[in-house]
Structure formats: C-alpha cells, structure tokens
Protein backbone atom coordinates (compact mmCIF):
# COMPACT_ATOMS: atom_id res chain seq x y z
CA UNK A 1 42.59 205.12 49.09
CA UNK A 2 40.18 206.63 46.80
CA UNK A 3 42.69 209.61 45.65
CA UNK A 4 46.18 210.50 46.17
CA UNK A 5 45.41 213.73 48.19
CA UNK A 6 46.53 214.30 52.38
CA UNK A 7 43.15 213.64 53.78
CA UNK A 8 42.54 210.46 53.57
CA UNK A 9 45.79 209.22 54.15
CA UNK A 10 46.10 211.61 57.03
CA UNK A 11 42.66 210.29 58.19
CA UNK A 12 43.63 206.71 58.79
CA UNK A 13 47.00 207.59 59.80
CA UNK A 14 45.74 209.05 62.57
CA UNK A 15 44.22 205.92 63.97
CA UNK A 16 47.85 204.00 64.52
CA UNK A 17 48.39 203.81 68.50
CA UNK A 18 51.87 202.91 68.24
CA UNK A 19 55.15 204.36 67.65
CA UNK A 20 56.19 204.20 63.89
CA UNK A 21 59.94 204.28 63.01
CA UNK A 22 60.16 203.46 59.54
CA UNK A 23 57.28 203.59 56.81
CA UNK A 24 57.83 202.17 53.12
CA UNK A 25 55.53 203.80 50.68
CA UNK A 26 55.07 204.87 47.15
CA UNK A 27 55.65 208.58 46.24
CA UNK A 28 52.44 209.83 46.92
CA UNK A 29 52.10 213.43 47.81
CA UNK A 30 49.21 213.02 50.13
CA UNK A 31 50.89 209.98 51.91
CA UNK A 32 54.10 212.06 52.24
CA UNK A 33 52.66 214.44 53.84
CA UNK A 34 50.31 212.96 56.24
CA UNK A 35 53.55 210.64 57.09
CA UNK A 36 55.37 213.79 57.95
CA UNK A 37 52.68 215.06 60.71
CA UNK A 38 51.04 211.75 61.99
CA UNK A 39 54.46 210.02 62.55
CA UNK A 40 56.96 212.76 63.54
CA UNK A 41 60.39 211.69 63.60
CA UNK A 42 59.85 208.49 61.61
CA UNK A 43 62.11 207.63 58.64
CA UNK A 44 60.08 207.26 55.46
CA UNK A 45 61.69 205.27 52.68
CA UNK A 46 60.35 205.16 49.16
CA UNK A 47 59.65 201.10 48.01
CA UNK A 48 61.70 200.08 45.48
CA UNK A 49 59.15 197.62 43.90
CA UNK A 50 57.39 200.99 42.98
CA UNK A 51 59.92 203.53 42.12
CA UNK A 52 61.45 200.52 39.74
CA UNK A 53 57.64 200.34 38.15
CA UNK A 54 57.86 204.08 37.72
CA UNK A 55 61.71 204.57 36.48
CA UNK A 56 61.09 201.39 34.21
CA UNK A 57 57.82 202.81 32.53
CA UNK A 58 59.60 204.64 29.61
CA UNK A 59 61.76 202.21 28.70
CA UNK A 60 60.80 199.76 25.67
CA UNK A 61 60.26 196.59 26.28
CA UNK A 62 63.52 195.18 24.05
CA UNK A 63 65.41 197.69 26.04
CA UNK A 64 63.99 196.55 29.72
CA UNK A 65 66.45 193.55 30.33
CA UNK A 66 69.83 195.21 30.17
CA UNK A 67 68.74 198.14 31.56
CA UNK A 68 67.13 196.28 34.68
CA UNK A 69 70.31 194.16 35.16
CA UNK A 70 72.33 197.69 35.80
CA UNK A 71 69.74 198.92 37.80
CA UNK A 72 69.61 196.37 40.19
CA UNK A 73 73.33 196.95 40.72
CA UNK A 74 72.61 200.79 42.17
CA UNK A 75 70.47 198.87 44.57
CA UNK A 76 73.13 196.32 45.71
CA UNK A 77 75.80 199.12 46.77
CA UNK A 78 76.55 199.41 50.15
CA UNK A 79 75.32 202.72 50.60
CA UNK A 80 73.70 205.76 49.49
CA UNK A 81 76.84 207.58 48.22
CA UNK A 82 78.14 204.21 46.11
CA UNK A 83 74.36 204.02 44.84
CA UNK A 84 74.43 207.62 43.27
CA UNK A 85 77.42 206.90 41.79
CA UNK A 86 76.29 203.75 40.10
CA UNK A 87 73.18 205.57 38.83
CA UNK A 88 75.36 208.22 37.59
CA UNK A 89 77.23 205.64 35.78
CA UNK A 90 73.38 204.65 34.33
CA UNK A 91 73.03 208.40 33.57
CA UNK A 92 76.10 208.45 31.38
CA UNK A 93 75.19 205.29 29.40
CA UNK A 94 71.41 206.11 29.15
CA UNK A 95 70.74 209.78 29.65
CA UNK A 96 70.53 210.32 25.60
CA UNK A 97 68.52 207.37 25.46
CA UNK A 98 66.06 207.72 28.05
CA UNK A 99 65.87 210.87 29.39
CA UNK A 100 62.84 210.55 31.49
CA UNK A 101 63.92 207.46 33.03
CA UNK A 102 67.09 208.77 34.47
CA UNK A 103 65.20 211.92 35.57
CA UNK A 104 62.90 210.17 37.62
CA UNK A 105 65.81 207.84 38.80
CA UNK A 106 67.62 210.54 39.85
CA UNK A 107 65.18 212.46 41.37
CA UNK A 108 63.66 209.68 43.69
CA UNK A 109 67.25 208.07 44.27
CA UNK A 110 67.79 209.34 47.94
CA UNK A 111 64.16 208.48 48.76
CA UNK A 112 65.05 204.64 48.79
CA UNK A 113 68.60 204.62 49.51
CA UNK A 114 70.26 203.64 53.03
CA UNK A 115 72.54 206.08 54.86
C-alpha cells in the first residue's frame, strides 16, 4: 500500500471471496480497521516479526542480545496470562532503562498473544 490510511486497505480487502478466520498483520491503523468491517468475526493477531522490529527499535545495539533472549521467553509461554507476566518480569528489569520499549511491549502485548 501506498499509505497506512483505511481506504486502500479496505479497497482490496473487499475483493477476498472467501471466509477469513484469522489475519496476521502489522499494527496499522488503516489495516485494523478495514480488517474489522471486511472480515467480521475474524480474529486478527498482530505478527510478531513486526511488533519485535518495533519494541526492539529503542534499544542499543550492545543492549539488543540479552534483551532479545528474555523476550523471546514472553513468546514461548503457554498462554496469554503467563506471557504478561513474563513481560512484566521484562518491565521490572528494564522499565528504567528503556522506557519506550516496554511501553510499546506492553501496549501491543495482547495483540499477538494466544488465549
């Protein structure tokens, strides 16, 4: 897509003839919301290859490998409540650190979670 906004996303969306149950996206806006009204009662989960991109952008690049290897364990949990409590164990060791990292963890957590 040329832009981020509904329209286009909404425009092509429009096109699928089948029944969607689950889309994987990024957190566009526009793409939320044209997922919402072209494929009503889907589940939409956020990709983790791009939220990780997006938590991991603040970080500095010395600090990337540690804090990737306890990352990846808020993925591995078994489900959405053991997840947020593994990222709020992140939260505790990093929160001074890298405020704007946990935030957007955080904040996007239960868009890519299971349960």
């Amino acid at each position: 897509m040329d832009n981020e906004s509904e329209a286009p996303y909404l425009s092509n969306s429009r096109n699928v003839a089948w029944k969607v149950w689950l889309v994987v996206s990024d957190a566009h806006k526009g793409l939320f919301a044209a997922i919402q009204k072209c494929f009503v009662g889907s589940v939409r989960k956020r990709c983790k290859v791009h939220f990780m991109r997006n938590i991991l952008a603040p970080v500095p690049t010395r600090e990337k490998e540690g804090f990737i290897k306890q990352l990846k364990l808020v993925w591995s949990q078994k489900d959405a409540e053991h997840a947020q409590a593994c990222a709020h164990e992140l939260e505790k060791e990093y929160g001074q650190s890298f405020p704007k990292t946990i935030e957007c963890l955080m904040d996007g957590l239960g868009d890519c979670t299971h349960g």
